[in-house]
C-alpha atoms as a PDB file:
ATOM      1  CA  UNK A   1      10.286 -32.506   8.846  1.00  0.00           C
ATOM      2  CA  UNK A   2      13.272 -31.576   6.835  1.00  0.00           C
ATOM      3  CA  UNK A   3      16.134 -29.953   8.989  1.00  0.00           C
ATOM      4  CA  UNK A   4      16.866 -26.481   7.381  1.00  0.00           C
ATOM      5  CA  UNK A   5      19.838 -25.460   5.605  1.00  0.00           C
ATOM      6  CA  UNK A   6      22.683 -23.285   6.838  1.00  0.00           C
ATOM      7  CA  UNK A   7      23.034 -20.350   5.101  1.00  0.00           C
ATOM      8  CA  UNK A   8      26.080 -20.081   2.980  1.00  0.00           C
ATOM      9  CA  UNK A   9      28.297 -16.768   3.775  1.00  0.00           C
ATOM     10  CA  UNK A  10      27.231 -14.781   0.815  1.00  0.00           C
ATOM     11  CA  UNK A  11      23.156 -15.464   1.772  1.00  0.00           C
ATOM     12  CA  UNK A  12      24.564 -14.348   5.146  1.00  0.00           C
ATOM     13  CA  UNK A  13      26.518 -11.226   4.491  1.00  0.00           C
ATOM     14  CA  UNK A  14      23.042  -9.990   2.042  1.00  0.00           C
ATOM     15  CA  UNK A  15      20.816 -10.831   5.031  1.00  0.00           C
ATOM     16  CA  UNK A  16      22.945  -8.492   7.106  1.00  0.00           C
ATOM     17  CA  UNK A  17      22.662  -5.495   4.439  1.00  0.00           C
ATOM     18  CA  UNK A  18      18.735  -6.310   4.395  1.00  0.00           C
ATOM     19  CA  UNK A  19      18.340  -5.883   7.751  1.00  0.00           C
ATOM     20  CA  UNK A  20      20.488  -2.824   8.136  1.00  0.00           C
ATOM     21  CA  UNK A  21      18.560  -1.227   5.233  1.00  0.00           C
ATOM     22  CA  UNK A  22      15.886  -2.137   7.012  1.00  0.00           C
ATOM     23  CA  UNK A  23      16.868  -0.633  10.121  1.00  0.00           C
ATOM     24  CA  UNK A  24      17.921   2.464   8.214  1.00  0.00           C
ATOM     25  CA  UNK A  25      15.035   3.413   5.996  1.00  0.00           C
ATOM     26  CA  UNK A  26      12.452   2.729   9.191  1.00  0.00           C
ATOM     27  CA  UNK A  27      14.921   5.605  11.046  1.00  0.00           C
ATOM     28  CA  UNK A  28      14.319   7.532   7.651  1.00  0.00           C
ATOM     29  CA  UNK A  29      10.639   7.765   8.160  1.00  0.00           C
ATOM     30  CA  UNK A  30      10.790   8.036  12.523  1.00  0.00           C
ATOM     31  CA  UNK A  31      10.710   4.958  13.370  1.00  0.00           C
ATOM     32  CA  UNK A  32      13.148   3.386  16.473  1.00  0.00           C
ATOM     33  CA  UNK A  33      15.016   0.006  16.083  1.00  0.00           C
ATOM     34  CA  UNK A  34      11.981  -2.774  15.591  1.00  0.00           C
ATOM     35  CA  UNK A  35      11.018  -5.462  18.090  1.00  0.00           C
ATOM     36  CA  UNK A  36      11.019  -9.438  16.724  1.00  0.00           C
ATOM     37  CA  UNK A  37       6.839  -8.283  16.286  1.00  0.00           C
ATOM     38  CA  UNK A  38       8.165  -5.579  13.416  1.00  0.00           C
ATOM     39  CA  UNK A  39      10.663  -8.034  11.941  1.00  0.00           C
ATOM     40  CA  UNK A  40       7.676 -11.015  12.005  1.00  0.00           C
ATOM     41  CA  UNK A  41       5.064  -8.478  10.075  1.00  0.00           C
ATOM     42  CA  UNK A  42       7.620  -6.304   8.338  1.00  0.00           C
ATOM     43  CA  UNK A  43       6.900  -6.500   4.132  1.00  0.00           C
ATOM     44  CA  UNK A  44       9.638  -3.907   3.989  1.00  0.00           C
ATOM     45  CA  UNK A  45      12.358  -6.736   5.261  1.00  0.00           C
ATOM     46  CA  UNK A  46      10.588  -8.850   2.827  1.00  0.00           C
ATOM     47  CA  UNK A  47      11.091  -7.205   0.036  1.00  0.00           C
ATOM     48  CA  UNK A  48      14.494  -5.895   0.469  1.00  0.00           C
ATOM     49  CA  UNK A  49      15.382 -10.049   1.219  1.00  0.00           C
ATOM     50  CA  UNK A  50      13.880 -10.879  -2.172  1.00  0.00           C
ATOM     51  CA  UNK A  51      16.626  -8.719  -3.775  1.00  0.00           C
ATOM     52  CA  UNK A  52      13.246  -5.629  -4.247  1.00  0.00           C
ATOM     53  CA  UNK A  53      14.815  -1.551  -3.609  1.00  0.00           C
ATOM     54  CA  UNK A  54      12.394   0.401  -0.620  1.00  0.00           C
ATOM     55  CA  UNK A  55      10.581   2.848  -2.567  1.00  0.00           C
ATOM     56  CA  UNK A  56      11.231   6.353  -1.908  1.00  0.00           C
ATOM     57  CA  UNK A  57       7.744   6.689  -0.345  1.00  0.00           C
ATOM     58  CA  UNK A  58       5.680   4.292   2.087  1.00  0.00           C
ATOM     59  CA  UNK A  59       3.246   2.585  -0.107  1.00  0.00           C
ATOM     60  CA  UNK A  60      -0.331   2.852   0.648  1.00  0.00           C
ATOM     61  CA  UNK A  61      -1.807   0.275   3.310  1.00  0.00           C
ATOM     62  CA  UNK A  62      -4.986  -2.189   2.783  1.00  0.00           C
ATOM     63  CA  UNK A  63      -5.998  -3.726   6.133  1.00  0.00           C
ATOM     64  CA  UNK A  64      -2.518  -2.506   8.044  1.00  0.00           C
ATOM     65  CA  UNK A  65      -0.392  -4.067   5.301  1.00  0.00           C
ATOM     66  CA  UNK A  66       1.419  -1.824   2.697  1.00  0.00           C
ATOM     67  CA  UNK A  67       0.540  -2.563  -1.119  1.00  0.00           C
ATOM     68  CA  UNK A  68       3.761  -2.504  -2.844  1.00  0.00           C
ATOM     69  CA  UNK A  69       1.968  -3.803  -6.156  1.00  0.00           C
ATOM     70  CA  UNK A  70      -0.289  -0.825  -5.881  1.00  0.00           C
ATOM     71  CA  UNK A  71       2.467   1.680  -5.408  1.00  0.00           C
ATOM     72  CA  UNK A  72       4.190  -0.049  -8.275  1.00  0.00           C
ATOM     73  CA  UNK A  73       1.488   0.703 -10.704  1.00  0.00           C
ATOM     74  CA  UNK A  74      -0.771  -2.519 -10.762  1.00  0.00           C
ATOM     75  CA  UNK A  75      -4.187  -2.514 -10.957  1.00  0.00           C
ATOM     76  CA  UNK A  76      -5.301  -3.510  -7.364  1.00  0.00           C
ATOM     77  CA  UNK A  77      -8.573  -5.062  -6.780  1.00  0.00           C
ATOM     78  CA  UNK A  78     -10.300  -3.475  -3.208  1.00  0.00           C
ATOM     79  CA  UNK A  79     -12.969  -4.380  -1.192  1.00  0.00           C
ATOM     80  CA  UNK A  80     -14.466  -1.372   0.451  1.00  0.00           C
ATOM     81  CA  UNK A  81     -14.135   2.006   0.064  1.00  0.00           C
ATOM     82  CA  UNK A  82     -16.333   4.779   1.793  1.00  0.00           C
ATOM     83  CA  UNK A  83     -16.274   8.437   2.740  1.00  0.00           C
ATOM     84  CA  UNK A  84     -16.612   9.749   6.233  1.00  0.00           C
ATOM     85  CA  UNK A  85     -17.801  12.891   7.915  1.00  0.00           C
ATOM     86  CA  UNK A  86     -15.532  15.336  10.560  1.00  0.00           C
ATOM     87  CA  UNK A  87     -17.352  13.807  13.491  1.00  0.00           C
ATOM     88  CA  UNK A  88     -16.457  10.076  12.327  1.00  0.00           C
ATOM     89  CA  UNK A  89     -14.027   8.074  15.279  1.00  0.00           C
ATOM     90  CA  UNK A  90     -11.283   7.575  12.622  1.00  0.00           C
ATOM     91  CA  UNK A  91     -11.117  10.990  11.558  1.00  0.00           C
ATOM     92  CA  UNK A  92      -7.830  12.326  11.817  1.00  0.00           C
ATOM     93  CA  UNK A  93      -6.179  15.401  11.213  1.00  0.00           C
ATOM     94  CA  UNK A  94      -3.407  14.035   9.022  1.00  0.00           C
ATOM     95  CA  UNK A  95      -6.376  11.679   7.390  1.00  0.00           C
ATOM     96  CA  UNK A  96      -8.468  11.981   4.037  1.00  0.00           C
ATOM     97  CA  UNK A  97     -11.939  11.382   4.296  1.00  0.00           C
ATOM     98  CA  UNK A  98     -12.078   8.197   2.005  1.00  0.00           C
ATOM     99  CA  UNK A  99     -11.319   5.028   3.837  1.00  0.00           C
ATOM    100  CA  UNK A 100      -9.845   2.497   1.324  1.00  0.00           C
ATOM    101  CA  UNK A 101      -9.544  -1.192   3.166  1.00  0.00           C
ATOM    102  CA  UNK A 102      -9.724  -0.020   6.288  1.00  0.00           C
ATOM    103  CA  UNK A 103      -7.125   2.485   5.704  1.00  0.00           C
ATOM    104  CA  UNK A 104      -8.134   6.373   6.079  1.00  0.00           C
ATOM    105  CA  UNK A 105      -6.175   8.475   4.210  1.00  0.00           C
ATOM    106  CA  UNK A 106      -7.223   9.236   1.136  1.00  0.00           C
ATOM    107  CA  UNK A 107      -8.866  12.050  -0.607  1.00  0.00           C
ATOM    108  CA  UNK A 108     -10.871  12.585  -3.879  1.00  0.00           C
ATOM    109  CA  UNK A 109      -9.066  14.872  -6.047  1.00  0.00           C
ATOM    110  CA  UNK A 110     -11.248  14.553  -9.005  1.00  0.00           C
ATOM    111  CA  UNK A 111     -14.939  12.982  -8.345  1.00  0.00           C
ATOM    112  CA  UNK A 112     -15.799  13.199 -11.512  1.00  0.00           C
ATOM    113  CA  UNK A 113     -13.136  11.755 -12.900  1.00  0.00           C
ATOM    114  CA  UNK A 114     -12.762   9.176 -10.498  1.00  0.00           C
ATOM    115  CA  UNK A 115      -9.565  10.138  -9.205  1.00  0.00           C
ATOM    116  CA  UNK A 116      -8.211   9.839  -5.746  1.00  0.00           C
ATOM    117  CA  UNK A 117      -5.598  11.030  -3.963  1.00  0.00           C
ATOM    118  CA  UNK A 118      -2.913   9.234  -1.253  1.00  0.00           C
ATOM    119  CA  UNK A 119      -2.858  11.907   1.324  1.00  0.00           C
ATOM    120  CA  UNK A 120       0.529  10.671   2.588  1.00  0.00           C
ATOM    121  CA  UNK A 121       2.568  11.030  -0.741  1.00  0.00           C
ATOM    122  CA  UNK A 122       0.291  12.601  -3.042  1.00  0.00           C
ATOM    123  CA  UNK A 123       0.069   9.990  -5.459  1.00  0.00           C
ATOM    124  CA  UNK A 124      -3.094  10.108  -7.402  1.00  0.00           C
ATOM    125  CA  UNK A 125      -4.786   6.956  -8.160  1.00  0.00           C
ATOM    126  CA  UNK A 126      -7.473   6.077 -10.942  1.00  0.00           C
ATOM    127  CA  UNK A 127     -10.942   4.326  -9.242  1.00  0.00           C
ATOM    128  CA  UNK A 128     -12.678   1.907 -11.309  1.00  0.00           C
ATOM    129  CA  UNK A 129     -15.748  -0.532 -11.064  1.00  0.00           C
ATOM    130  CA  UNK A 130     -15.702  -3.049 -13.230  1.00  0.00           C
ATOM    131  CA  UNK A 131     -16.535  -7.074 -14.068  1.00  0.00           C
ATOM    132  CA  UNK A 132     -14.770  -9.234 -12.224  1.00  0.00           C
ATOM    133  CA  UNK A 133     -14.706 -13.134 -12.075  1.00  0.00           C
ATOM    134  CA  UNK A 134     -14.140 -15.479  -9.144  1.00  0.00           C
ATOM    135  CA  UNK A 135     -10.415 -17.517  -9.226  1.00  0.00           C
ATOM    136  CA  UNK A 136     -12.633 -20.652  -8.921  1.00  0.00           C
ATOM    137  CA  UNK A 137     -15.899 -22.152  -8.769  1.00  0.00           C
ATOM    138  CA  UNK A 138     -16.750 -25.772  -7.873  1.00  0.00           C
ATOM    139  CA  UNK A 139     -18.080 -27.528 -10.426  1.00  0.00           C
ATOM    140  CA  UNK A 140     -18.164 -24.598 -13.075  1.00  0.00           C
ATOM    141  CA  UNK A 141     -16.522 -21.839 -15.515  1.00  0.00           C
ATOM    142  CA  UNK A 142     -15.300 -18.834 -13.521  1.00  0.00           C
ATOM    143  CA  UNK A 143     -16.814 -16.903 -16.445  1.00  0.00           C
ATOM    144  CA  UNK A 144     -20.581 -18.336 -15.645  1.00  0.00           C
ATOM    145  CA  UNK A 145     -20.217 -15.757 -12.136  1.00  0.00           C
ATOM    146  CA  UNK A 146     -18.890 -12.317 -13.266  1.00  0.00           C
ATOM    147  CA  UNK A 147     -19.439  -9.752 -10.510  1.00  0.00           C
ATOM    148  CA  UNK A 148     -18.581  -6.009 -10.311  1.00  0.00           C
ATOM    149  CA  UNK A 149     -15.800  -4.720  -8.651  1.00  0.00           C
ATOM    150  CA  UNK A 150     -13.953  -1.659  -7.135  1.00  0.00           C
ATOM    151  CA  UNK A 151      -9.896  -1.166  -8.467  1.00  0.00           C
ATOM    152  CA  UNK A 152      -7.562   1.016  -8.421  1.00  0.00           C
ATOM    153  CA  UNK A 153      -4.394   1.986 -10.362  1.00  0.00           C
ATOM    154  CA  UNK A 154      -1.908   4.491  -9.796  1.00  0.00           C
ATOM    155  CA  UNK A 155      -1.661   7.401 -12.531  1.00  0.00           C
ATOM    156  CA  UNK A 156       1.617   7.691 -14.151  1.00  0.00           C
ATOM    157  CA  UNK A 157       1.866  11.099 -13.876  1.00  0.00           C
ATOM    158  CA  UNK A 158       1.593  11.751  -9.864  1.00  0.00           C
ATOM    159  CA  UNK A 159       3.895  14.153  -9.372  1.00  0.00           C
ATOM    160  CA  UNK A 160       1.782  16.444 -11.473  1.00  0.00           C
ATOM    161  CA  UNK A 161      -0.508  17.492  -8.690  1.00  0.00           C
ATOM    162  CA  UNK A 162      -2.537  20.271  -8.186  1.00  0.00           C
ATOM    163  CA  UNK A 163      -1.875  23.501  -6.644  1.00  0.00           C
ATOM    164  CA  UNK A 164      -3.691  22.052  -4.032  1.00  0.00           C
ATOM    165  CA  UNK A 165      -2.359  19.342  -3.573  1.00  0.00           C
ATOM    166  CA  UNK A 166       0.865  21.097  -3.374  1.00  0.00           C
ATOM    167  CA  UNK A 167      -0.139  23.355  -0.767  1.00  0.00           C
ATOM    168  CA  UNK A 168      -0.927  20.444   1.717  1.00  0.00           C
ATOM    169  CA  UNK A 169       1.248  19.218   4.393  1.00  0.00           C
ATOM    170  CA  UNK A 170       2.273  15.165   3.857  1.00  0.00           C
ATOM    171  CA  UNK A 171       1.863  13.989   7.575  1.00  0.00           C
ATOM    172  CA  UNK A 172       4.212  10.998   8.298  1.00  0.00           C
ATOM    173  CA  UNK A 173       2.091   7.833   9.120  1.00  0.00           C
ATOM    174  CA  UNK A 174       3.293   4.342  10.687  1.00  0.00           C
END
């Protein structure tokens, strides 16, 4: 096993600005000073280490783990999305009723046009179903297996919500 590298004092001095960014933009949104659990898990200290800006807003999560990409604009692939009644167990007051992988809070702000709504910022997002093919296949083309598939993509033009969306509170969410 190779014996790892001592930082040099620049690498240093930007890991110390990470991790009081960090520190600061989790106190931003009500959170207290992390444990060594937070650090571990945290894609926020990730992304600030690879040189990346927090963006103004949470992104959404899929399966407890935000989705920068999706926030960013790019087409994200999902795996389950489904609606739920008032009497579900996950419903929440500050929730949607559309559960996105595993993540409740989202809303449909146009059915017919397929568009849904992140309850915590607002942003709208475009739902698709389309063909999709595998990464790999043993053996075979990729192309042989097409499947359809559930995306989404965030609209450009979010912050031209409706009136109702306007009217409703954004809950804070950890």
């Amino acid at each position: 096993m190779n014996e790892p590298q001592a930082l040099t004092q620049e690498q240093i001095d930007f890991a110390v600005r990470c991790m009081a960014r960090y520190i600061n933009v989790r106190e931003d949104h009500g959170h207290g000073l992390p444990n060594s659990a937070d650090v571990d898990h945290s894609s926020l200290l990730r992304r600030l280490l690879s040189g990346k800006q927090p963006l103004e807003q949470p992104p959404p999560k899929r399966y407890s783990y935000p989705d920068y990409d999706l926030a960013e604009g790019k087409e994200g692939e999902i795996r389950e999305l489904w609606e739920r009644d008032d009497d579900h167990p996950l419903m929440r007051e500050d929730g949607g009723h559309v559960v996105i992988d595993q993540h409740p809070y989202w809303e449909w702000e146009d059915r017919e046009k397929k568009i849904l709504r992140y309850v915590p910022t607002g942003d709208l997002y475009q739902y698709m179903e389309k063909t999709a093919y595998p990464v790999w296949v043993r053996g075979d083309d990729p192309k042989n297996h097409p499947y359809q598939d559930k995306f989404l993509q965030k609209l450009e033009k979010s912050h031209e919500r409706t009136d109702r969306t306007m009217e409703r509170k954004t809950p804070k969410i950890s």
